[in-house]
Structures are given as structure tokens and as C-alpha cells.
C-alpha atoms as a PDB file:
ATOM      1  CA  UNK A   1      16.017 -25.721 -21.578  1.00  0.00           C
ATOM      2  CA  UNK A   2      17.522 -26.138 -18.285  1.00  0.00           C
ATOM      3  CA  UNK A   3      19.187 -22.458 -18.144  1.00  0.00           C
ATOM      4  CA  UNK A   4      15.732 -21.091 -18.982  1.00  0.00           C
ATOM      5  CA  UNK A   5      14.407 -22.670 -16.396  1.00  0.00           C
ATOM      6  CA  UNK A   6      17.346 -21.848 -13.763  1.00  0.00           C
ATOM      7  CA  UNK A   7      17.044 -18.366 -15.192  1.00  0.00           C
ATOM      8  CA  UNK A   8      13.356 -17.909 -14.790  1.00  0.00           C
ATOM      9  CA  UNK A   9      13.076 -19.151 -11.669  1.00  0.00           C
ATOM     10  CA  UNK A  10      16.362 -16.966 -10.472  1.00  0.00           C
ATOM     11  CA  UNK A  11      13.607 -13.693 -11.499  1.00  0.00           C
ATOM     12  CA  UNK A  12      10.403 -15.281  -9.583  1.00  0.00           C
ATOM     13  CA  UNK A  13      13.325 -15.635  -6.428  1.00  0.00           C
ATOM     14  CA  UNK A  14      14.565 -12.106  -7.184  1.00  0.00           C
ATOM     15  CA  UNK A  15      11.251 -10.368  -7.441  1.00  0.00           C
ATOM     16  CA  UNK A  16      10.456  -7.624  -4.763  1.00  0.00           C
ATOM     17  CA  UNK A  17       8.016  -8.929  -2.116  1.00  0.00           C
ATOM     18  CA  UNK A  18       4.463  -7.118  -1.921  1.00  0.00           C
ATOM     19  CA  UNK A  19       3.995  -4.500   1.311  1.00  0.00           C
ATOM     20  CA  UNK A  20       1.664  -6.181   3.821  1.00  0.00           C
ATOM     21  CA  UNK A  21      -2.121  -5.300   2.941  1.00  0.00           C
ATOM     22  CA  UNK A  22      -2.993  -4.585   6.075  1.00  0.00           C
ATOM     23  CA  UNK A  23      -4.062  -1.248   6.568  1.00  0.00           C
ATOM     24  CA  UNK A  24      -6.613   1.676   5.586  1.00  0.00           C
ATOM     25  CA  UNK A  25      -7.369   1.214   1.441  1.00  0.00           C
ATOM     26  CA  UNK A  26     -10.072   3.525  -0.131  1.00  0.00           C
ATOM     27  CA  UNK A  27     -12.135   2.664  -2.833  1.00  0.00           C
ATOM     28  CA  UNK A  28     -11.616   4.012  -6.243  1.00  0.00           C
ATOM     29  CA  UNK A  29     -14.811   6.237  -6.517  1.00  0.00           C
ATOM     30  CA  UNK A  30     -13.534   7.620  -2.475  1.00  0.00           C
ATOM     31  CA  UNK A  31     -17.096   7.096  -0.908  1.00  0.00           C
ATOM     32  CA  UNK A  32     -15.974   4.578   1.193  1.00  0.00           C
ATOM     33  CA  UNK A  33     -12.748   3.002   3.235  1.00  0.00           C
ATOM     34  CA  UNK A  34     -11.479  -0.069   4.616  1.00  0.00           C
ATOM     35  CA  UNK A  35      -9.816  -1.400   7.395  1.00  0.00           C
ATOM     36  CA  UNK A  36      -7.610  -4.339   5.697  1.00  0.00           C
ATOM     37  CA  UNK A  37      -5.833  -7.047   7.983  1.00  0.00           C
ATOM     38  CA  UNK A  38      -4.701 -10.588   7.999  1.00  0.00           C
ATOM     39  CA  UNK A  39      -6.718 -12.761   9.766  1.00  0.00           C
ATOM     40  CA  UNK A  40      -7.372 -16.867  10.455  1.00  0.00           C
ATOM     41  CA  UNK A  41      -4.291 -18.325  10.599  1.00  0.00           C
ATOM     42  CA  UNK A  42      -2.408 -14.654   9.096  1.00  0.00           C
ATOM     43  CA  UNK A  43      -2.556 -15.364   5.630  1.00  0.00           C
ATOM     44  CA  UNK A  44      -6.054 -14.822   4.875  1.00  0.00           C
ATOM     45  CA  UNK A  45      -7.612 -11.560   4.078  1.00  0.00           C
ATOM     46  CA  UNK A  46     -10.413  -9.645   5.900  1.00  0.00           C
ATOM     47  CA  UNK A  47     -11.581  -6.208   5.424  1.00  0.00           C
ATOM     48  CA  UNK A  48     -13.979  -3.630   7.060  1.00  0.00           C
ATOM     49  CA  UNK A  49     -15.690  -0.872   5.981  1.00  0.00           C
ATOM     50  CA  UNK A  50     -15.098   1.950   8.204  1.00  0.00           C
ATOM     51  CA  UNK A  51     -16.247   4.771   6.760  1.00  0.00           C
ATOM     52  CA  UNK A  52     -18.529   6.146   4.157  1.00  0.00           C
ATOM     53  CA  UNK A  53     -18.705   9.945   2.857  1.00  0.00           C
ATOM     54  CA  UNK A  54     -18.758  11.327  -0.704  1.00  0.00           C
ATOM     55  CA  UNK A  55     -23.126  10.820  -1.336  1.00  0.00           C
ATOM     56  CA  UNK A  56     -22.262   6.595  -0.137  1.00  0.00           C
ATOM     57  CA  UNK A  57     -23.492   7.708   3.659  1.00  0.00           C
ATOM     58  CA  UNK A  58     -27.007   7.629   2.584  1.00  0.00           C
ATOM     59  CA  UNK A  59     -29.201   6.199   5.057  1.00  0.00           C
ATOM     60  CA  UNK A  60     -29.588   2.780   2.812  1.00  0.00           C
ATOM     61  CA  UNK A  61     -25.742   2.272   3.039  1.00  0.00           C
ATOM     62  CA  UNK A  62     -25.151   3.192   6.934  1.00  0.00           C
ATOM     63  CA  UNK A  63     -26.389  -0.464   7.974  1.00  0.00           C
ATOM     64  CA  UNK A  64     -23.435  -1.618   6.510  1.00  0.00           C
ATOM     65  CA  UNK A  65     -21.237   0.788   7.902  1.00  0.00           C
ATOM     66  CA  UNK A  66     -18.826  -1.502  10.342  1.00  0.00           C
ATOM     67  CA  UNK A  67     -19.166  -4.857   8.163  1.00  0.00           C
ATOM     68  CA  UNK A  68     -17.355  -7.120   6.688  1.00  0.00           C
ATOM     69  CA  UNK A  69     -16.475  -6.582   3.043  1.00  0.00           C
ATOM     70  CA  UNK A  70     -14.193  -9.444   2.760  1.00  0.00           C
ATOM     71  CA  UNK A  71     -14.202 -12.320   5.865  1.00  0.00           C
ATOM     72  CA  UNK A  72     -11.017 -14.560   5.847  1.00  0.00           C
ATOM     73  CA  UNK A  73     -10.445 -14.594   2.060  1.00  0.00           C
ATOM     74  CA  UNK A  74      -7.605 -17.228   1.774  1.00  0.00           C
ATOM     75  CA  UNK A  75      -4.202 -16.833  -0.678  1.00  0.00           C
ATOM     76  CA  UNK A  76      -4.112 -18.639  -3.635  1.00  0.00           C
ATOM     77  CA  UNK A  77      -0.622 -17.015  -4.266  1.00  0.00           C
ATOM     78  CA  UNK A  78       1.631 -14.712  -3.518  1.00  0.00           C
ATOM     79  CA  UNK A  79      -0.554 -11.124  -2.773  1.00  0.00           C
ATOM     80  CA  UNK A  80      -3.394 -12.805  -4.429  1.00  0.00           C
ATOM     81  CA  UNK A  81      -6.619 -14.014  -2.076  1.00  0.00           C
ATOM     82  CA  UNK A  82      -9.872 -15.980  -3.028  1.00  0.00           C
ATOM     83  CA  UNK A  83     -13.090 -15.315  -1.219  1.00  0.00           C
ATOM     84  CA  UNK A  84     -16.366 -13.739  -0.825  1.00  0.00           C
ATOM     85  CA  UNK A  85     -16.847 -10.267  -1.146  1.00  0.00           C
ATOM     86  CA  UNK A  86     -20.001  -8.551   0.791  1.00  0.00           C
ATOM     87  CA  UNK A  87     -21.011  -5.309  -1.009  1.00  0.00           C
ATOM     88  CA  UNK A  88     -24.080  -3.704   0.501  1.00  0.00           C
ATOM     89  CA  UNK A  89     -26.287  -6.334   0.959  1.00  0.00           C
ATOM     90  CA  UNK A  90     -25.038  -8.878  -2.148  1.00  0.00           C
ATOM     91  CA  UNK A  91     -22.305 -11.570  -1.630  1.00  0.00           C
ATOM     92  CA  UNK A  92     -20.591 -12.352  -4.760  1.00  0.00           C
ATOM     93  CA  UNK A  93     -17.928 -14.788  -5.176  1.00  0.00           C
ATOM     94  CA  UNK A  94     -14.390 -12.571  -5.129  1.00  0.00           C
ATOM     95  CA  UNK A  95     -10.817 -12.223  -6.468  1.00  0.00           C
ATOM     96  CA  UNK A  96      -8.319  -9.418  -4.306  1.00  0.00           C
ATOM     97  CA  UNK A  97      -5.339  -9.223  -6.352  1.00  0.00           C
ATOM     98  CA  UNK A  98      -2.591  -6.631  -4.358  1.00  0.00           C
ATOM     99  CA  UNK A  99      -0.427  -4.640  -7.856  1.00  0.00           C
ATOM    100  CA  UNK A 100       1.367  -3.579  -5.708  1.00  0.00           C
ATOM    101  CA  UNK A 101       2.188  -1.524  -2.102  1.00  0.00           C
ATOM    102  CA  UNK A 102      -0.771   1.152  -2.726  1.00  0.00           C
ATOM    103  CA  UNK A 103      -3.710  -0.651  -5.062  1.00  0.00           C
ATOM    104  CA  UNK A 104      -5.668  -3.588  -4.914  1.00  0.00           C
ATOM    105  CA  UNK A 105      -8.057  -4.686  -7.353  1.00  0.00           C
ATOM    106  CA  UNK A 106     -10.979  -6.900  -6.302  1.00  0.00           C
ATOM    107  CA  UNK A 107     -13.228  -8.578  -8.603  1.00  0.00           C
ATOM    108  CA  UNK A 108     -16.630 -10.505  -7.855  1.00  0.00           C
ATOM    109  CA  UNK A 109     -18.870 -12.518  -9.566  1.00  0.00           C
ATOM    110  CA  UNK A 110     -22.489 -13.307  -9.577  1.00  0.00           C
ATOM    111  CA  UNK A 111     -23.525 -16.451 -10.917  1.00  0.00           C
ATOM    112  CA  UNK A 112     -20.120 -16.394 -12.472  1.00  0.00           C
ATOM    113  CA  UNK A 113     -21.750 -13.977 -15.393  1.00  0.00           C
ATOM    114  CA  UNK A 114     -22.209 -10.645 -13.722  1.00  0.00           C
ATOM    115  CA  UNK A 115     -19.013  -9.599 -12.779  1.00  0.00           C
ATOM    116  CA  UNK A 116     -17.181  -6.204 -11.618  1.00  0.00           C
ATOM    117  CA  UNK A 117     -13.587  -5.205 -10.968  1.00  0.00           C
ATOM    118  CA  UNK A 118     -12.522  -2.294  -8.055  1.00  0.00           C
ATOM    119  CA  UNK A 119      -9.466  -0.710  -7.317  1.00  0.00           C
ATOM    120  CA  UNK A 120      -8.622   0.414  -3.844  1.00  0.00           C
ATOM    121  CA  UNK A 121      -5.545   2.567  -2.911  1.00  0.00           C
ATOM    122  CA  UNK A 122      -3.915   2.180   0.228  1.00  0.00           C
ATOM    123  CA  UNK A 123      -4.814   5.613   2.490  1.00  0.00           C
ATOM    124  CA  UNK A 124      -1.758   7.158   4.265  1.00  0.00           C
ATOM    125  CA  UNK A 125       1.366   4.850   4.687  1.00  0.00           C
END
């Protein structure tokens, strides 16, 4: 039992750390994009849209052109962040999980029932 143990925890030690988030990520459907950073105290998450294109810079959606998405989301563990998410108007309770260097998923909840999953890919480096 003990081996297992010193051998699992030699793998969680050995895995590859996650890229830094920070950067410009672009939403799976590529209508909009995000400016990703750490922020608060560097380990929480905060994300702006920057730009919409692709039928999503309708005149409805241009208000929110410049706001927060996600506004100091903090780490529940390693690349993975807890927080609200503001999507065009609606704040639902939020999940960012980082897979890996170049996608994100984020997930958010509505009353804890209504519930949707994105994936983002990290634009450029």
C-alpha cells in the first residue's frame, strides 16, 4: 500500500506543468476572443472579451465588447479556476478547466440546472 502510494504520488510530482493561461484564447464557434491574464494576487483568472466578428458583432453584442467574461476567478487546483462567468448580459456560476497549453473548457451554471460547457483555444503562441 505504501509503494502505491510513493508511486502515485512520484506521477502527480512528475507530471508536466500547464503553459500559463494568460494570453489571447478564441472561442470554439470563433465569433469572439479573449484577453486571458492572472490577476488579484496572480493566481486568479480574469478574462476580456476583445473582439467579436463571425455574425457575434451584432449591435446587441457590441455593449459587451471590452467586458469582463471572467473577473478574478480563483484556483481550486492546479490549471483549474472557480468563478463567475459573464456571458452577454447573464452571470452564471463557472468552472475554467485549462486541458492543456492551447484549450480551455469553461462551464457555467444557472440555478445549478441549466448548464453549458465551451472550449476556447489559445490564438497565436
Amino acid at each position: 500500500m505504501i509503494r502505491s502510494l510513493a508511486a502515485l504520488a512520484g506521477l502527480l510530482l512528475a507530471a508536466p506543468a500547464l503553459a500559463s493561461p494568460a494570453g489571447l484564447w478564441e472561442i470554439e464557434s470563433r465569433d469572439s476572443r479573449y484577453q486571458v491574464s492572472l490577476c488579484g494576487d496572480g493566481t486568479q483568472l480574469c478574462a476580456r472579451l476583445v473582439w467579436l466578428g463571425n455574425g457575434a458583432d451584432s449591435p446587441q453584442n457590441l455593449p459587451y465588447l471590452n467586458t469582463m467574461l471572467i473577473d478574478g476567478a480563483r484556483p481550486t487546483g492546479p490549471g483549474q479556476w472557480q468563478g463567475d462567468l459573464h456571458l452577454y448580459g447573464q452571470t452564471a456560476g463557472g468552472t475554467i478547466t485549462q486541458v492543456n497549453a492551447q484549450e480551455m473548457t469553461l462551464r457555467g451554471c444557472v440555478a445549478l440546472v441549466i448548464c453549458k460547457t465551451y472550449r476556447m483555444f489559445r490564438i497565436g503562441d
